[in-house]
C-alpha atoms as a PDB file:
ATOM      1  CA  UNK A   1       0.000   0.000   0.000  1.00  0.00           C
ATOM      2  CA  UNK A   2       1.329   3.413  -1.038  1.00  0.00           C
ATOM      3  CA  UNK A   3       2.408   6.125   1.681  1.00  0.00           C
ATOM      4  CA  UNK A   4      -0.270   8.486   2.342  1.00  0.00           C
ATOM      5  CA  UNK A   5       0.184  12.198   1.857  1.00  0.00           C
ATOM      6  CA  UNK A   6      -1.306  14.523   4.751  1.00  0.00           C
ATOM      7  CA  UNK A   7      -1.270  18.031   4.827  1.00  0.00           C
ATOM      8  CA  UNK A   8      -1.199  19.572   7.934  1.00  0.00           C
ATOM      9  CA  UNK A   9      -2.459  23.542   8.170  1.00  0.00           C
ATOM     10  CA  UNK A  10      -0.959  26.058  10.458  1.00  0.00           C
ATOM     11  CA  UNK A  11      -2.453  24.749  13.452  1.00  0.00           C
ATOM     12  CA  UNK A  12      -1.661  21.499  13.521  1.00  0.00           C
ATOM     13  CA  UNK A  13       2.497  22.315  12.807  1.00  0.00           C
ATOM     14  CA  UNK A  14       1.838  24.458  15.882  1.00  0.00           C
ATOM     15  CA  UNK A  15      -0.077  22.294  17.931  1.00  0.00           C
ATOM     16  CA  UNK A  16       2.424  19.040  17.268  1.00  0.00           C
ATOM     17  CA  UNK A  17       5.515  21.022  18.573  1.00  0.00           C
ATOM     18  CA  UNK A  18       3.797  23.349  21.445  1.00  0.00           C
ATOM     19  CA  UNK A  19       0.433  21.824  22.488  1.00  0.00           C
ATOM     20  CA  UNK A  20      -0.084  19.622  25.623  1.00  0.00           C
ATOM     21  CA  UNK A  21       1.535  16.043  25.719  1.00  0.00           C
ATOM     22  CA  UNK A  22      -2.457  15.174  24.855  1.00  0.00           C
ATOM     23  CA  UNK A  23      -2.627  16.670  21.505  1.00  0.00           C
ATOM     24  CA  UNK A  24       0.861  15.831  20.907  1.00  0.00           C
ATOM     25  CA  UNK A  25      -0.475  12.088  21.146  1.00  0.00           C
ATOM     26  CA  UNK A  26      -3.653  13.038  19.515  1.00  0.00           C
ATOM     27  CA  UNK A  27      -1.338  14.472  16.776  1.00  0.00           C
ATOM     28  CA  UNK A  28       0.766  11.708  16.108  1.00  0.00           C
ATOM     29  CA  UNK A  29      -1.718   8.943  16.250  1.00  0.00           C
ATOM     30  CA  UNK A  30      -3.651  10.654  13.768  1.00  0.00           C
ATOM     31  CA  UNK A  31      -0.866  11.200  11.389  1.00  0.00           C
ATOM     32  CA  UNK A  32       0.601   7.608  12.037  1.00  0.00           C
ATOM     33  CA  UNK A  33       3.855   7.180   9.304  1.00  0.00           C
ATOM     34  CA  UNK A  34       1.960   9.367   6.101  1.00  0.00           C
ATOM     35  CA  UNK A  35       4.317  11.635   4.918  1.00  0.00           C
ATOM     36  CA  UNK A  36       3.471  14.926   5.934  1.00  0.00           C
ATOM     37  CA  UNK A  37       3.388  18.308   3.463  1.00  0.00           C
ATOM     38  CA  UNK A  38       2.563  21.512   4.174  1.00  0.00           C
ATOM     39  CA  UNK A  39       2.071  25.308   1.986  1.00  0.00           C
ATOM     40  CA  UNK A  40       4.517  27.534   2.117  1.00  0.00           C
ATOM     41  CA  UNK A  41       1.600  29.904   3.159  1.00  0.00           C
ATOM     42  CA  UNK A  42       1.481  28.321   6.513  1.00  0.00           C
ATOM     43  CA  UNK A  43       4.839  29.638   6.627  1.00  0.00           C
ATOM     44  CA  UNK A  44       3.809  33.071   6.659  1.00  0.00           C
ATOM     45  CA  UNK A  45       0.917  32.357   8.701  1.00  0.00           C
ATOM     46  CA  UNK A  46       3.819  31.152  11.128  1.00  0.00           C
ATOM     47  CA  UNK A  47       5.724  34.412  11.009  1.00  0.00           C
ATOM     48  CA  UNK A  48       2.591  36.741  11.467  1.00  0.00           C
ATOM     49  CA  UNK A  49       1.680  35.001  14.761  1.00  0.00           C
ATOM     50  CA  UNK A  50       3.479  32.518  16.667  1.00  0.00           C
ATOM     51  CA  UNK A  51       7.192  34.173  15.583  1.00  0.00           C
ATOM     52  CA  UNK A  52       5.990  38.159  15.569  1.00  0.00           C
ATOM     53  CA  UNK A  53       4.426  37.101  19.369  1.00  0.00           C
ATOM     54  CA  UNK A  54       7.557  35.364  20.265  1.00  0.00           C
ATOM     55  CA  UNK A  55       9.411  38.837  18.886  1.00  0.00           C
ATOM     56  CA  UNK A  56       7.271  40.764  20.602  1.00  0.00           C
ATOM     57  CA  UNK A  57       7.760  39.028  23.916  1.00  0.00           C
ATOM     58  CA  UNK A  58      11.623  38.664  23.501  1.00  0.00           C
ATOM     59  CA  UNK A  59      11.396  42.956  23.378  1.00  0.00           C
ATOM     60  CA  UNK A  60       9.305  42.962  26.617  1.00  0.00           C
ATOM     61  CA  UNK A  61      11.848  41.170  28.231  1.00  0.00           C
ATOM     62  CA  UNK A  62      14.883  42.733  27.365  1.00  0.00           C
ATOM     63  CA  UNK A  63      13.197  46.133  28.409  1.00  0.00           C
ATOM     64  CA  UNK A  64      12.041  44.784  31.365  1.00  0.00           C
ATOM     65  CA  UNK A  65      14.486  42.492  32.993  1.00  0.00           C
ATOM     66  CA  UNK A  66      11.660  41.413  35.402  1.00  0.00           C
ATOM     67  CA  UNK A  67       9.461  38.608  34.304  1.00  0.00           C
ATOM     68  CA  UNK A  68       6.376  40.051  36.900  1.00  0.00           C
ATOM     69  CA  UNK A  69       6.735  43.417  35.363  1.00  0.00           C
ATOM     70  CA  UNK A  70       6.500  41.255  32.079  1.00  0.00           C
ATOM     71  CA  UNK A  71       3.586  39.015  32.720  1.00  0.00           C
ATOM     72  CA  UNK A  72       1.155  42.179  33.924  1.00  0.00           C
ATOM     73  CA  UNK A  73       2.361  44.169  30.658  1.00  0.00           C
ATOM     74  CA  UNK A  74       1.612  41.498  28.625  1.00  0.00           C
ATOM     75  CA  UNK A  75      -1.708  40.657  30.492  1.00  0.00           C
ATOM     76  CA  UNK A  76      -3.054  44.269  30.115  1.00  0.00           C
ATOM     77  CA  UNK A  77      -1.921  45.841  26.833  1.00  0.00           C
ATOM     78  CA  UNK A  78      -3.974  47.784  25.301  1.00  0.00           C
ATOM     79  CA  UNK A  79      -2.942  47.339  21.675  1.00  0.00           C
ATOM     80  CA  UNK A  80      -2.754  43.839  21.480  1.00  0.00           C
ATOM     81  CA  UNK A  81      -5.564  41.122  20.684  1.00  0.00           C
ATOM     82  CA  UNK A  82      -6.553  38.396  23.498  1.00  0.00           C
ATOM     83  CA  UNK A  83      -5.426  35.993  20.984  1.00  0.00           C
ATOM     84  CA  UNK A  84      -2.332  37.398  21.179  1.00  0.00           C
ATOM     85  CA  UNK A  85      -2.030  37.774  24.876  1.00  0.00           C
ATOM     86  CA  UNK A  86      -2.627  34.062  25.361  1.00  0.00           C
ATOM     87  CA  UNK A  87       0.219  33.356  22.664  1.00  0.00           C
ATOM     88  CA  UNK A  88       2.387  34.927  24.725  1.00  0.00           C
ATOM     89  CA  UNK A  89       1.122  34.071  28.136  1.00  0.00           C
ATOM     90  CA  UNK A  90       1.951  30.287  26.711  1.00  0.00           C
ATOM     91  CA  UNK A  91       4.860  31.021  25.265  1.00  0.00           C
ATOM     92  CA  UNK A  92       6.164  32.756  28.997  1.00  0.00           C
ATOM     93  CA  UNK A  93       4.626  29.912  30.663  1.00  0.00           C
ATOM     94  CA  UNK A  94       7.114  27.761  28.641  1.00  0.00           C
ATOM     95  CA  UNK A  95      10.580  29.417  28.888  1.00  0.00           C
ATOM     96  CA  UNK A  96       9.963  30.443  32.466  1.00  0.00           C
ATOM     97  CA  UNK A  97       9.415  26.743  33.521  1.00  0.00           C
ATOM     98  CA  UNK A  98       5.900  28.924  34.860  1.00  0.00           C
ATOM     99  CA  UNK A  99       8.028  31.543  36.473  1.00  0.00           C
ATOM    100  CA  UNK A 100      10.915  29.324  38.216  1.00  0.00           C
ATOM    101  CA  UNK A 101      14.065  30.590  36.221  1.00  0.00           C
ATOM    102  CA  UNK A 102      15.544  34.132  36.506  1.00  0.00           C
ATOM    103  CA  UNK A 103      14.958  36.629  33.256  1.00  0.00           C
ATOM    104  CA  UNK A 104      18.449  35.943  32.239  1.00  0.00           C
ATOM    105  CA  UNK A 105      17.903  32.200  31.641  1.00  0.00           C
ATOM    106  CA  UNK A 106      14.226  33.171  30.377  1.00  0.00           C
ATOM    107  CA  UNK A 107      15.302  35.510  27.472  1.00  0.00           C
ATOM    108  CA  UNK A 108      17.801  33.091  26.505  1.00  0.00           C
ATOM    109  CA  UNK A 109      15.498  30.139  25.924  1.00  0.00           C
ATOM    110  CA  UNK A 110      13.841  32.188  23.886  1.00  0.00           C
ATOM    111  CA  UNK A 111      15.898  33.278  22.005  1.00  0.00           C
ATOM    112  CA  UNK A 112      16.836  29.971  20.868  1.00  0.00           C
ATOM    113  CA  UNK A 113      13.368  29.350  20.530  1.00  0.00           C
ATOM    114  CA  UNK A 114      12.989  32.315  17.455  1.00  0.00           C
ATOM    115  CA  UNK A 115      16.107  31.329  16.571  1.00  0.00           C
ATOM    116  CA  UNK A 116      15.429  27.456  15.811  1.00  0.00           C
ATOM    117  CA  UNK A 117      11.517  27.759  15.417  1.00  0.00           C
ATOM    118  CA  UNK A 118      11.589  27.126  11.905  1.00  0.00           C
ATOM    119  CA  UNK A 119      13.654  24.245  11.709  1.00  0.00           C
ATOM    120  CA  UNK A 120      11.891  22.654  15.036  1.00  0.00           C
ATOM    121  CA  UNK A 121       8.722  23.189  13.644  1.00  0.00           C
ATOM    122  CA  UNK A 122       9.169  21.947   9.750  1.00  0.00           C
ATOM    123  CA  UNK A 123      12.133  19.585  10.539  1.00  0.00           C
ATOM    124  CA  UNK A 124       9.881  16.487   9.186  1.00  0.00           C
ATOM    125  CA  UNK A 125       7.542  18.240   6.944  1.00  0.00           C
ATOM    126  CA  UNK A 126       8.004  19.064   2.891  1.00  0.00           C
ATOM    127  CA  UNK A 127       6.851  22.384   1.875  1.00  0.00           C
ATOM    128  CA  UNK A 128       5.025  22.972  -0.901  1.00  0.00           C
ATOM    129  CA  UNK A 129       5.081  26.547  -2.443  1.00  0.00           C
ATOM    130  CA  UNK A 130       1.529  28.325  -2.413  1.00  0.00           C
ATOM    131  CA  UNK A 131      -0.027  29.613  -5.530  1.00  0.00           C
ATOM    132  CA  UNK A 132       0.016  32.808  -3.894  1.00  0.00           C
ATOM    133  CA  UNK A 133       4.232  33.517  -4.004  1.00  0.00           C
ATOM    134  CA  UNK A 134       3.381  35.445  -0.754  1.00  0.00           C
ATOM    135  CA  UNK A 135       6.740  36.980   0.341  1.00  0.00           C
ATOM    136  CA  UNK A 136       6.585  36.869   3.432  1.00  0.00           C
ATOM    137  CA  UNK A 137       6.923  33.178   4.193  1.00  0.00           C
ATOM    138  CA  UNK A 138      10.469  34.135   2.850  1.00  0.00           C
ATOM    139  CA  UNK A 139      11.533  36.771   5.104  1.00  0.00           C
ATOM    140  CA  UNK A 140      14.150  35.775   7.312  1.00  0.00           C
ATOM    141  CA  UNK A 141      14.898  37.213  11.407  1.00  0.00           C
ATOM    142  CA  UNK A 142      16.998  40.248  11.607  1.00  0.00           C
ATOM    143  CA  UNK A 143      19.252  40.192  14.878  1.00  0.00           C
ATOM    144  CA  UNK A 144      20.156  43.536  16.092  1.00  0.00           C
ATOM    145  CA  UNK A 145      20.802  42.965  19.402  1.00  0.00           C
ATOM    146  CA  UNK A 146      19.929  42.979  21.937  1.00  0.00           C
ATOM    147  CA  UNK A 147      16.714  42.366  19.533  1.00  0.00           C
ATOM    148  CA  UNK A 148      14.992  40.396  16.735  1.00  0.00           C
ATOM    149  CA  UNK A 149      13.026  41.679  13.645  1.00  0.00           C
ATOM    150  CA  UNK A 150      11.075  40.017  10.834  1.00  0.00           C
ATOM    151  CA  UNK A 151       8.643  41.699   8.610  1.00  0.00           C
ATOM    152  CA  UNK A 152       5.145  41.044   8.313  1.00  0.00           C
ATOM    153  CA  UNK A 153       3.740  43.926   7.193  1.00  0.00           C
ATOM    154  CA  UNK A 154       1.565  43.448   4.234  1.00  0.00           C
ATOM    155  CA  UNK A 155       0.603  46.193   1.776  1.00  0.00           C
ATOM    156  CA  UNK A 156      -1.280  45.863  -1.727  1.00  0.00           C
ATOM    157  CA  UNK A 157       1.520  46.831  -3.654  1.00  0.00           C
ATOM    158  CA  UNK A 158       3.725  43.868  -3.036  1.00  0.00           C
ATOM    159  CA  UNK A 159       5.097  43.250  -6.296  1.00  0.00           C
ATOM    160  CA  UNK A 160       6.026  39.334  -5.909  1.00  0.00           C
ATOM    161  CA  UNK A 161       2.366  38.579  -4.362  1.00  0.00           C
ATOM    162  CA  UNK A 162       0.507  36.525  -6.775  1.00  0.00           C
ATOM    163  CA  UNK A 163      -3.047  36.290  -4.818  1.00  0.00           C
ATOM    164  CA  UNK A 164      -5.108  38.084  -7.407  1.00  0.00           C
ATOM    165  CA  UNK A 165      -3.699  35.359 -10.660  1.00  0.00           C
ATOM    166  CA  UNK A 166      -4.282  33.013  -7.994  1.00  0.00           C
ATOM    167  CA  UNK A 167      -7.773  33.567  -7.527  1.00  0.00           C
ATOM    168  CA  UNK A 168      -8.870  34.176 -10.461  1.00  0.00           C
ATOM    169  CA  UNK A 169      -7.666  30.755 -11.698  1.00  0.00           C
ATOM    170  CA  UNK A 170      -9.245  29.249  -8.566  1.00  0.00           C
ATOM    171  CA  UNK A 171     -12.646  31.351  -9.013  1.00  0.00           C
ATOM    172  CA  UNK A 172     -14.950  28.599 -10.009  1.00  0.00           C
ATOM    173  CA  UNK A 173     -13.493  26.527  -6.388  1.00  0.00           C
ATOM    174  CA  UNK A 174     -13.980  29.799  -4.682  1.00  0.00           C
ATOM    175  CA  UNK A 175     -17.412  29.691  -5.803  1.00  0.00           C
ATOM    176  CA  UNK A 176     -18.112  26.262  -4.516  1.00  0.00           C
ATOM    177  CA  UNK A 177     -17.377  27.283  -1.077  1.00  0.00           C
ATOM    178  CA  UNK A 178     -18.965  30.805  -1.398  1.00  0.00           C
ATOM    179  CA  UNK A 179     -22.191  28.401  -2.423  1.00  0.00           C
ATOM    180  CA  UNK A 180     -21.645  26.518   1.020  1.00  0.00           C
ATOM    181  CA  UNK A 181     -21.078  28.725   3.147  1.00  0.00           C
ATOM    182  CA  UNK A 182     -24.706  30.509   2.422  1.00  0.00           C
ATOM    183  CA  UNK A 183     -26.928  28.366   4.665  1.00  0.00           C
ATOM    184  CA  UNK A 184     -24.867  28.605   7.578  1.00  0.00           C
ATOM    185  CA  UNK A 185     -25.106  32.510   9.459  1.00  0.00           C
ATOM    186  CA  UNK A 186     -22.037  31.585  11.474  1.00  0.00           C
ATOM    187  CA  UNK A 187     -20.090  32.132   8.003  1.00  0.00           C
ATOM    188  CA  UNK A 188     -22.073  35.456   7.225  1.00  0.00           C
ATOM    189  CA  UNK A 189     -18.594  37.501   7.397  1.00  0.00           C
ATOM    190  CA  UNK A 190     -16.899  34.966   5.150  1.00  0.00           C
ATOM    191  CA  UNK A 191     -19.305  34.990   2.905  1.00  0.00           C
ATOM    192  CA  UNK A 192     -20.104  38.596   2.606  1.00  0.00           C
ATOM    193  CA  UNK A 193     -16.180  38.729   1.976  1.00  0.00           C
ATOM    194  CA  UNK A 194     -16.627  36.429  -0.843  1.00  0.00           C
ATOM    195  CA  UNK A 195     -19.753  37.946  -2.224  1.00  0.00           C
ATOM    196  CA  UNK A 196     -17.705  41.159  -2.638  1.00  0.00           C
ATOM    197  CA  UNK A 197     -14.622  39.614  -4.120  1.00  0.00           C
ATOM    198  CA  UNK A 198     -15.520  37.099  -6.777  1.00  0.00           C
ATOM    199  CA  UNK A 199     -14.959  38.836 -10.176  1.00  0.00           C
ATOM    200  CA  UNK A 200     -13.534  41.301  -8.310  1.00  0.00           C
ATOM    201  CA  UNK A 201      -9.879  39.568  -6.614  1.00  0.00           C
ATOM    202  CA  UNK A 202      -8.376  42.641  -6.247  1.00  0.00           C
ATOM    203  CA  UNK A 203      -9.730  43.148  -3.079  1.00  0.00           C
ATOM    204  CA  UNK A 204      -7.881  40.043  -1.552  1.00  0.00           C
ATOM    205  CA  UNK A 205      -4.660  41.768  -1.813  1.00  0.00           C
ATOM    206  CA  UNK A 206      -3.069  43.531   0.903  1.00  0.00           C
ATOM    207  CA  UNK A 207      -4.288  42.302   4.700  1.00  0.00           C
ATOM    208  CA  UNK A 208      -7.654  41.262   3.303  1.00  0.00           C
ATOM    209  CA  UNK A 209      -5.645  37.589   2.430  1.00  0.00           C
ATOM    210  CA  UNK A 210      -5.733  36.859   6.097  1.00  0.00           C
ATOM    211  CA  UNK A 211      -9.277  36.045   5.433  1.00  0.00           C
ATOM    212  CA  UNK A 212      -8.920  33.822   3.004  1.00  0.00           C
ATOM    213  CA  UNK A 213      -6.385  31.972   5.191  1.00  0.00           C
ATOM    214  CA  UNK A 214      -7.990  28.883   5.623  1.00  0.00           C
ATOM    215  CA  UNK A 215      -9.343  28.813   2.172  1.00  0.00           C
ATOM    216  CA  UNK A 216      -5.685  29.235   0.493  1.00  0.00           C
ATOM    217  CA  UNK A 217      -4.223  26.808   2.303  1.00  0.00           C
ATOM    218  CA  UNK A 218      -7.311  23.670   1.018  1.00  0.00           C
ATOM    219  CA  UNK A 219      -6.856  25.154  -1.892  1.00  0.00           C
ATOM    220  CA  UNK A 220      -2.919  24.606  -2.194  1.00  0.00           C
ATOM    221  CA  UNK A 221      -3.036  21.106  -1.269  1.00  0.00           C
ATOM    222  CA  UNK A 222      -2.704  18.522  -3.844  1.00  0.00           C
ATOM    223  CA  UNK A 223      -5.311  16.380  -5.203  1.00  0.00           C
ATOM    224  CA  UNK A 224      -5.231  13.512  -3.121  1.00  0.00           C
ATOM    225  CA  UNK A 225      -3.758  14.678  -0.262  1.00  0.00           C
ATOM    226  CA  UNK A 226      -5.855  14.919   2.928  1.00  0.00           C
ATOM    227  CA  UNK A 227      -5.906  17.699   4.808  1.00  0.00           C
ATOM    228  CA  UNK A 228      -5.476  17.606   8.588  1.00  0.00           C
ATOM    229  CA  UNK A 229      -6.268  20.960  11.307  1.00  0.00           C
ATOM    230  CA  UNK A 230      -7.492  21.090  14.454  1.00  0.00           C
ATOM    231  CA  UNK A 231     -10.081  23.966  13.199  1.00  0.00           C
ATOM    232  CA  UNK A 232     -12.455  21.511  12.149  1.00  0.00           C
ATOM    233  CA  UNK A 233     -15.631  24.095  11.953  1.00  0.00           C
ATOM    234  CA  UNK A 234     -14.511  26.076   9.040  1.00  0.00           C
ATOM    235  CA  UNK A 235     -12.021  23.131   7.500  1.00  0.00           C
ATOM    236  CA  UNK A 236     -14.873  20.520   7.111  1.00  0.00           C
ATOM    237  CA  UNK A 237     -16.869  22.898   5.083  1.00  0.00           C
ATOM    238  CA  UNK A 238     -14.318  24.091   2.776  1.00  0.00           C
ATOM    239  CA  UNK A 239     -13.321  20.852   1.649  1.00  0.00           C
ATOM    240  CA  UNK A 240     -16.349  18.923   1.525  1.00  0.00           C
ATOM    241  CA  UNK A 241     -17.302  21.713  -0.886  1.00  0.00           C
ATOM    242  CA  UNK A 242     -14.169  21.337  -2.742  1.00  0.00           C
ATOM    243  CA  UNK A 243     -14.456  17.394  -2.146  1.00  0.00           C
ATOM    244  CA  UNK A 244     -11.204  17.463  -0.719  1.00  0.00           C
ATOM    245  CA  UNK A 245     -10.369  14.641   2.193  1.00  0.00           C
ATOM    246  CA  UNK A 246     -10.272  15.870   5.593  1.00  0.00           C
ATOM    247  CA  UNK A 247      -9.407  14.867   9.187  1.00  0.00           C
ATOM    248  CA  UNK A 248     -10.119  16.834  12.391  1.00  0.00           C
ATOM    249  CA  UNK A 249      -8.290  17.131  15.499  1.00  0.00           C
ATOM    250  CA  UNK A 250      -9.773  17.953  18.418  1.00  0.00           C
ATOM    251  CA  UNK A 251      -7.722  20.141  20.425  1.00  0.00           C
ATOM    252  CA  UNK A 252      -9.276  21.709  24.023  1.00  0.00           C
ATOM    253  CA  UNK A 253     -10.344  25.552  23.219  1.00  0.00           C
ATOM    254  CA  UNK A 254      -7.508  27.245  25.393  1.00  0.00           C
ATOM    255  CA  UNK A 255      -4.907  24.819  23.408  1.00  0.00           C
ATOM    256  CA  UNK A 256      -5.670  26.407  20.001  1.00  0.00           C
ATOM    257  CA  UNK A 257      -3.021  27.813  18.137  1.00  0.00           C
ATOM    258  CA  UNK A 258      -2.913  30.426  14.818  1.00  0.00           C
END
């Protein structure tokens, strides 16, 4: 019997190296031996949240040099989304050993951490490059100490960014899931979204492609290939519309990642 091809979305590359020993099990019994693929869009999707927060968190720190001071900033900033405060609460609770090492130690754990995410995370998975060339899944970390950069700023005018072409070509998919998506109000956003931007792709450029995160990604996968994410509301729709194979992991709420 031939290997099977899975393709894991941004969740599940987070989930497998930084969720609870649970999902880790959950995880790997799912995916057994397949050989596992991924979109080089998940790559960006990795640098816009789980690497910026890390960033971000790495800055607080060496500003700080207190990991209280730290945890309170973190916990009541006004300019950042709960979303990302739990990233970062999770990602404290992890190179702290929940609060037990000094800030020296701390910072330096992660700083290996931003340093080696990539290769931890992707070390057994083959990328596959997305139909949308983004550019940022290319952009590497800048280390000016005592700090780290990497840019995720979007804007329309990208000139590499290919998610226009991309759309168009994929426009009568697109309109498969626009189709199922209209008898379910929990999609209304989504769908409005899509309502407005088929025969009309421009719109997608810029930040607007964080919308269609979910959708790129089914939409890069080979035929064949089943697709695996522990988001299993909006996944199952998409590619039962676009009769593409799909497996759901059940992760706890507070464990989700992306």
């Amino acid at each position: 019997m031939p290997q099977q091809n899975a393709f894991l979305d941004t969740t599940v590359i987070l989930s497998k190296e930084f969720g609870s020993r649970h999902i880790k099990d959950e995880i790997e019994k799912s995916l057994g031996n397949k050989k596992k693929f991924t979109t080089k869009y998940a790559c960006m999707e990795i640098n816009r949240t789980f690497l910026k927060d890390a960033i971000f968190l790495h800055s607080l720190l060496v500003e700080e040099m207190d990991l209280s001071v730290v945890f309170k900033r973190v916990q009541f900033h006004p300019k950042i989304s709960q979303r990302i405060t739990n990233r970062c609460l999770d990602i404290l609770s992890q190179i702290t050993d929940k609060g037990q090492l000094r800030v020296e130690d701390s910072i330096a754990r992660l700083a290996n951490l931003i340093t080696g995410l990539r290769k931890a995370l992707l070390s057994d998975i083959s990328i596959i490059l997305s139909g949308t060339d983004c550019p940022l899944a290319d952009e590497n970390i800048v280390h000016i100490p005592p700090i780290y950069i990497i840019e995720t700023r979007c804007t329309r005018n990208l000139p590499e960014c290919r998610i226009v072409e991309f759309l168009e070509e994929k426009r009568d998919e697109i309109r498969k899931i626009w189709s199922s998506l209209a008898s379910d109000e929990s999609f209304g956003t989504l769908y409005d979204f899509l309502s407005k931007m088929i025969g009309n792709e421009k719109i997608a450029k810029g930040r607007n492609c964080q919308k269609l995160g979910d959708i790129i990604i089914c939409l890069d996968s080979p035929n064949g290939y089943t697709i695996y994410s522990t988001n299993i509301k909006d996944f199952a729709i998409i590619c039962k519309s676009l009769g593409k194979p799909f497996i759901g992991i059940k992760v706890p709420r507070k464990e989700k990642s992306g």
